[in-house]
C-alpha atoms as a PDB file:
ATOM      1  CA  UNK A   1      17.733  38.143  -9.254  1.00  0.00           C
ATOM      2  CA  UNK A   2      17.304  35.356  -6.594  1.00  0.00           C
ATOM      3  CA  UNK A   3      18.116  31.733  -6.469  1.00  0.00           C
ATOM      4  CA  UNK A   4      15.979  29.021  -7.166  1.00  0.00           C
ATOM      5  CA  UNK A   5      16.710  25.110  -5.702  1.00  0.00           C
ATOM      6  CA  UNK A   6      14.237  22.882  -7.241  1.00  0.00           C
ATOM      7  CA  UNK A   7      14.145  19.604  -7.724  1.00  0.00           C
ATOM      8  CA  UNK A   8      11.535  17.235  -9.553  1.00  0.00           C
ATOM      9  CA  UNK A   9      11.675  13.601 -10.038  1.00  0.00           C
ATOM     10  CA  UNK A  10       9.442  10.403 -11.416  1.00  0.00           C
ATOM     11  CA  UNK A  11      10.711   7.278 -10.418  1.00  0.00           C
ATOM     12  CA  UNK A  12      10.293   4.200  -8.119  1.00  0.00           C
ATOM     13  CA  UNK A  13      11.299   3.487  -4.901  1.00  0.00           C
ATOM     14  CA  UNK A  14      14.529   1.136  -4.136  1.00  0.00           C
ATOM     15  CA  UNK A  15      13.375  -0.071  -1.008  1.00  0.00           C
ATOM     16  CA  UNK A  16      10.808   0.626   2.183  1.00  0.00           C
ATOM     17  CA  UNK A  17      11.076   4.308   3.667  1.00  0.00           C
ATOM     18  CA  UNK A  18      13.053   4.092   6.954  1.00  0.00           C
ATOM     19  CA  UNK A  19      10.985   6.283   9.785  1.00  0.00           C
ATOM     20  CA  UNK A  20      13.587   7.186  12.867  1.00  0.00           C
ATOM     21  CA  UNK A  21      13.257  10.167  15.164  1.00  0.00           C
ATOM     22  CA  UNK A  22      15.736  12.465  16.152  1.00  0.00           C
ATOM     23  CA  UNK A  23      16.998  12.411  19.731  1.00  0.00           C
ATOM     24  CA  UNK A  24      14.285  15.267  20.160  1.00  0.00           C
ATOM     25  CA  UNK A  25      11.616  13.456  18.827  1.00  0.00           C
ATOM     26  CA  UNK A  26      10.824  15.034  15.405  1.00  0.00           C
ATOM     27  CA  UNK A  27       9.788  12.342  12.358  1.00  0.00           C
ATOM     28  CA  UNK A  28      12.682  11.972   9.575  1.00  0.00           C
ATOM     29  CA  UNK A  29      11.863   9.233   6.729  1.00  0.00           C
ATOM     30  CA  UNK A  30      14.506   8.295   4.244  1.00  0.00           C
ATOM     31  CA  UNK A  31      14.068   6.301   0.936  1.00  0.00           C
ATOM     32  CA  UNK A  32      16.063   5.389  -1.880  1.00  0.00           C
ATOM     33  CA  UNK A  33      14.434   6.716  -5.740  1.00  0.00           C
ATOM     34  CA  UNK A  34      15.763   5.731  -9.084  1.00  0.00           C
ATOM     35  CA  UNK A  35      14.692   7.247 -12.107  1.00  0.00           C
ATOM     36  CA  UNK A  36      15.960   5.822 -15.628  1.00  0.00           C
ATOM     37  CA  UNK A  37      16.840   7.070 -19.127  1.00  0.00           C
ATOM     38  CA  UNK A  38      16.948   5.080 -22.330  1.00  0.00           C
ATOM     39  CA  UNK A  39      18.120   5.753 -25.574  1.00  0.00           C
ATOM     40  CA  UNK A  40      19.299   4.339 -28.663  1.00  0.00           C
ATOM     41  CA  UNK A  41      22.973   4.019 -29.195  1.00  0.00           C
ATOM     42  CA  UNK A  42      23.884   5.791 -32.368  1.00  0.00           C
ATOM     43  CA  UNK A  43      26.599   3.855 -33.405  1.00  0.00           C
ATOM     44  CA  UNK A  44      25.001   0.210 -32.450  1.00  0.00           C
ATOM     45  CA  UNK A  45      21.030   1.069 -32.325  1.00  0.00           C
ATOM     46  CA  UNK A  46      21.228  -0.872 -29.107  1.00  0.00           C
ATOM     47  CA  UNK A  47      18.614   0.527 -26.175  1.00  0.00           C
ATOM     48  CA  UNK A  48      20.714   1.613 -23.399  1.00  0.00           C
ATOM     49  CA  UNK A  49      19.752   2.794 -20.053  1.00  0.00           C
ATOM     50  CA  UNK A  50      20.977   4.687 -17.369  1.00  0.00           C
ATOM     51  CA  UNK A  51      19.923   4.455 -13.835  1.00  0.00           C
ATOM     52  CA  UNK A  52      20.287   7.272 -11.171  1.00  0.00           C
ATOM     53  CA  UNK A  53      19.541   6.763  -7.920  1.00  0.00           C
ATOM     54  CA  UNK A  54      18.188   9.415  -5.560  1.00  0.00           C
ATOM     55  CA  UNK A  55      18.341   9.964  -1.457  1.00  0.00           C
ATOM     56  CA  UNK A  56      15.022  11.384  -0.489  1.00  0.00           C
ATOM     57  CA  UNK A  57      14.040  13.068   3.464  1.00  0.00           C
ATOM     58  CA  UNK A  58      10.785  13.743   4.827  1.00  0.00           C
ATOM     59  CA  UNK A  59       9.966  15.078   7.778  1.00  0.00           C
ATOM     60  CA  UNK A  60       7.815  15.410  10.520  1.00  0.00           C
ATOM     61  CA  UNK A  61       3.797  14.325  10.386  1.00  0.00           C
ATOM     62  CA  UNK A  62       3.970  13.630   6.384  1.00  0.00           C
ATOM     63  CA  UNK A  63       7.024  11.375   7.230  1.00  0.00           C
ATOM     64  CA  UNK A  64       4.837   9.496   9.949  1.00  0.00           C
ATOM     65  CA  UNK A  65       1.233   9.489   7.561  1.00  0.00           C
ATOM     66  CA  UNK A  66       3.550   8.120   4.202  1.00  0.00           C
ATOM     67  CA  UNK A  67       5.460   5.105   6.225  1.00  0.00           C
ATOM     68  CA  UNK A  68       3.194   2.643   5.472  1.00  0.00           C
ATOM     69  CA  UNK A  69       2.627   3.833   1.795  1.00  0.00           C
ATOM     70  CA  UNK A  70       6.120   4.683   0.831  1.00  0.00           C
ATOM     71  CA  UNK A  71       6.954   1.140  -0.513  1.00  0.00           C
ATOM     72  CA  UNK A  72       9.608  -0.719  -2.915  1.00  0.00           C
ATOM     73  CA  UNK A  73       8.508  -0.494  -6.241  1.00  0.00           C
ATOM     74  CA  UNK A  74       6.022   2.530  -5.486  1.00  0.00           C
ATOM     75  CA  UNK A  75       6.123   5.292  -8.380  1.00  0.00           C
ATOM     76  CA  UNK A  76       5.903   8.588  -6.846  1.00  0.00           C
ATOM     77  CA  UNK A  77       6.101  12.522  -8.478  1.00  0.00           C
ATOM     78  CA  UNK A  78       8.834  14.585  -5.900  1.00  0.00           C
ATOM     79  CA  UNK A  79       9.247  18.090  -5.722  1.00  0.00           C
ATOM     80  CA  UNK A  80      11.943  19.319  -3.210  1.00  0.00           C
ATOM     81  CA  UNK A  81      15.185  20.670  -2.827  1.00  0.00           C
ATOM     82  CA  UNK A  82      18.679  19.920  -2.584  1.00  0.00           C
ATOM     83  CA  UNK A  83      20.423  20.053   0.280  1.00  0.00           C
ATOM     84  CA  UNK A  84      24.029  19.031   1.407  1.00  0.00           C
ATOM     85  CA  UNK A  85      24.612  17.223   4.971  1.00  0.00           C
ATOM     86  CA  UNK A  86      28.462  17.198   6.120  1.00  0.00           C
ATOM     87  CA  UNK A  87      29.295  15.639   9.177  1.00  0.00           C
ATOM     88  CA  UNK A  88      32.595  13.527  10.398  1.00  0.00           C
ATOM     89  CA  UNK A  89      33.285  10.143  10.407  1.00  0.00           C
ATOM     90  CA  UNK A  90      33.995   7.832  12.963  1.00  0.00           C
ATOM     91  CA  UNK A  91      37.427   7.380  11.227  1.00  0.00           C
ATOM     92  CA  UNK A  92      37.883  11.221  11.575  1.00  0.00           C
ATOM     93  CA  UNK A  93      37.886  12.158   7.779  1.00  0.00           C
ATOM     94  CA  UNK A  94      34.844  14.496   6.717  1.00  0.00           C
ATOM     95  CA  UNK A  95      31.615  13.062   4.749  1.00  0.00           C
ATOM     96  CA  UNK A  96      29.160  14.714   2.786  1.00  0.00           C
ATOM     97  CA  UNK A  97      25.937  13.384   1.074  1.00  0.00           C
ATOM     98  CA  UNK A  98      23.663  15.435  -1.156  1.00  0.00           C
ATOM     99  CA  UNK A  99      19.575  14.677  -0.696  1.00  0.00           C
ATOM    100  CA  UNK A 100      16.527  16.004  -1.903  1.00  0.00           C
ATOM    101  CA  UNK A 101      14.350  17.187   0.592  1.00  0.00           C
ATOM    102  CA  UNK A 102      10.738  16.621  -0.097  1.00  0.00           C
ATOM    103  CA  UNK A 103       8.085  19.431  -0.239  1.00  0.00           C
ATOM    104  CA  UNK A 104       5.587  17.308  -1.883  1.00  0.00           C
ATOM    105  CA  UNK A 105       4.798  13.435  -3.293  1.00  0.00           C
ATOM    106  CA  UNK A 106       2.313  12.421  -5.199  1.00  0.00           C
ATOM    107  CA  UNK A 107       1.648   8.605  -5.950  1.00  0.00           C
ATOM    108  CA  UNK A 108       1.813   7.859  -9.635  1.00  0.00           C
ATOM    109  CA  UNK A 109       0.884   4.473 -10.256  1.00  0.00           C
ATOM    110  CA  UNK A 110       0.640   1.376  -7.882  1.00  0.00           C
ATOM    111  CA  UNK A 111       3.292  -0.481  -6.549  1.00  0.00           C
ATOM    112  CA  UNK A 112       5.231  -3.258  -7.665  1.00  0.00           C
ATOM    113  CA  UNK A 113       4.767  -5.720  -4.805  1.00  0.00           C
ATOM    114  CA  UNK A 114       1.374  -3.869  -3.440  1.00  0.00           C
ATOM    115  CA  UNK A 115       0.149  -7.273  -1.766  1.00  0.00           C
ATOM    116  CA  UNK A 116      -2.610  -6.175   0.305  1.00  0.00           C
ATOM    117  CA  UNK A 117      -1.481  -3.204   1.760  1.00  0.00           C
ATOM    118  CA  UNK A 118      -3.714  -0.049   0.723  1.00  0.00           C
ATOM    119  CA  UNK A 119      -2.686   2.542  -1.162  1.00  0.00           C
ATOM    120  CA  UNK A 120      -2.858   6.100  -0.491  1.00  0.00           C
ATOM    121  CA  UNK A 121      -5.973   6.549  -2.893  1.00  0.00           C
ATOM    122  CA  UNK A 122      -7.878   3.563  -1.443  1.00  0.00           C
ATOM    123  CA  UNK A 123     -11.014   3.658   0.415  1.00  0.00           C
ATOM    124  CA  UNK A 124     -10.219   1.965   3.192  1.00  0.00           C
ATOM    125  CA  UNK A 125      -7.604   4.652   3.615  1.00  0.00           C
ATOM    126  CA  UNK A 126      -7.331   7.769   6.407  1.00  0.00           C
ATOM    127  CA  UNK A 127      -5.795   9.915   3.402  1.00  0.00           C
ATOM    128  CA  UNK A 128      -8.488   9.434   0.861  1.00  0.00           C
ATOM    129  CA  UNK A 129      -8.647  12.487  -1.479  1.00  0.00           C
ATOM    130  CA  UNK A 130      -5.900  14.588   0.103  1.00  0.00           C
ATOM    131  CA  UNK A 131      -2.209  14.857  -1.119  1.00  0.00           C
ATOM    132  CA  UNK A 132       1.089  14.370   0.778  1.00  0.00           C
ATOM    133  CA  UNK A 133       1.575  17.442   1.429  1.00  0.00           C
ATOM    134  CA  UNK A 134      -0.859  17.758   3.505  1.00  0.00           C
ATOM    135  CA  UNK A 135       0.728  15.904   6.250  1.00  0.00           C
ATOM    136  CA  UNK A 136       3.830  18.153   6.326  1.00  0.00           C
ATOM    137  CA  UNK A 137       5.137  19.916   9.624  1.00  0.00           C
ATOM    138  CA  UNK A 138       8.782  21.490   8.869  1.00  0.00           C
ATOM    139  CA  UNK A 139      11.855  19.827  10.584  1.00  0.00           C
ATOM    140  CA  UNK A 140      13.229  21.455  13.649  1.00  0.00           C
ATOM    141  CA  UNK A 141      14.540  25.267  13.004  1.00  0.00           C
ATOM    142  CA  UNK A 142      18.056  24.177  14.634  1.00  0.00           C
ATOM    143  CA  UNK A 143      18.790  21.254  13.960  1.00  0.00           C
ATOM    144  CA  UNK A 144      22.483  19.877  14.074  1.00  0.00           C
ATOM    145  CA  UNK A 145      24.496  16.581  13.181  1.00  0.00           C
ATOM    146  CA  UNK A 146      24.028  15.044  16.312  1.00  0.00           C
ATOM    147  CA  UNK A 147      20.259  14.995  15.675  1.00  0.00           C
ATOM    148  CA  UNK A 148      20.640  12.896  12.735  1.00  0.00           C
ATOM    149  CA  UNK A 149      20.702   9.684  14.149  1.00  0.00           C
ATOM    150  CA  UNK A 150      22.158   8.193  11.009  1.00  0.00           C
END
């Protein structure tokens, strides 16, 4: 049997998606996701809640189309993958970070601190009717750690 790296979260957005390019050129968006957990505390019936926080990359044209949309405080559906980036320091000793890479977002409910910017769903907006994934080109077949630019 084969392997299967899936990934599927519900949560809200810690900050503004970052768009860079690459030294090349190609689109790379990364965004911060927590999702929660609550239960009740058998011993004190007190709620508790646990927060986990999430590094999400998108690339290419679907990275580009989402910048404006992919807020703080936005609720989004991801599906992805994991994937593990190693790369060395500027202190010499290794680093390693563990992301999900995003196939697909869908927006859930509206933002937090919407103002007046539209939302994906809005009228006024270019990607009325169409999902995120949509606006996905894959990231460049070679890519190394000196086209991260972060």
């Amino acid at each position: 049997m084969g392997s299967v790296n899936k990934v599927f979260l519900l949560g809200r957005l810690g900050q503004d998606m970052e768009l860079r390019s690459t030294p090349n050129g190609d689109a790379v968006g990364n965004v911060s996701m927590a999702t929660s957990e609550t239960w009740k505390d058998k011993n004190t019936g007190d709620r508790k809640e646990k927060t986990e926080w999430h590094r999400l990359v998108i690339w290419g044209r679907r990275a580009e189309g989402l910048e404006k949309y992919l807020l703080k405080g936005t609720q989004i559906y991801v599906e992805g993958r994991l994937q593990t980036r190693q790369w060395e320091a500027k202190d010499g000793g290794k680093r390693s970070t563990t992301e999900i890479r995003v196939d697909s977002i869908e927006f859930v409910g509206g933002s937090r601190d919407s103002g007046d910017r539209p939302a994906p769903n809005d009228t006024t907006s270019d990607y009325q009717g169409q999902s995120a994934s949509q606006f996905d080109t894959d990231p460049p077949k070679e890519l190394t750690e000196d086209d991260i630019p972060f």
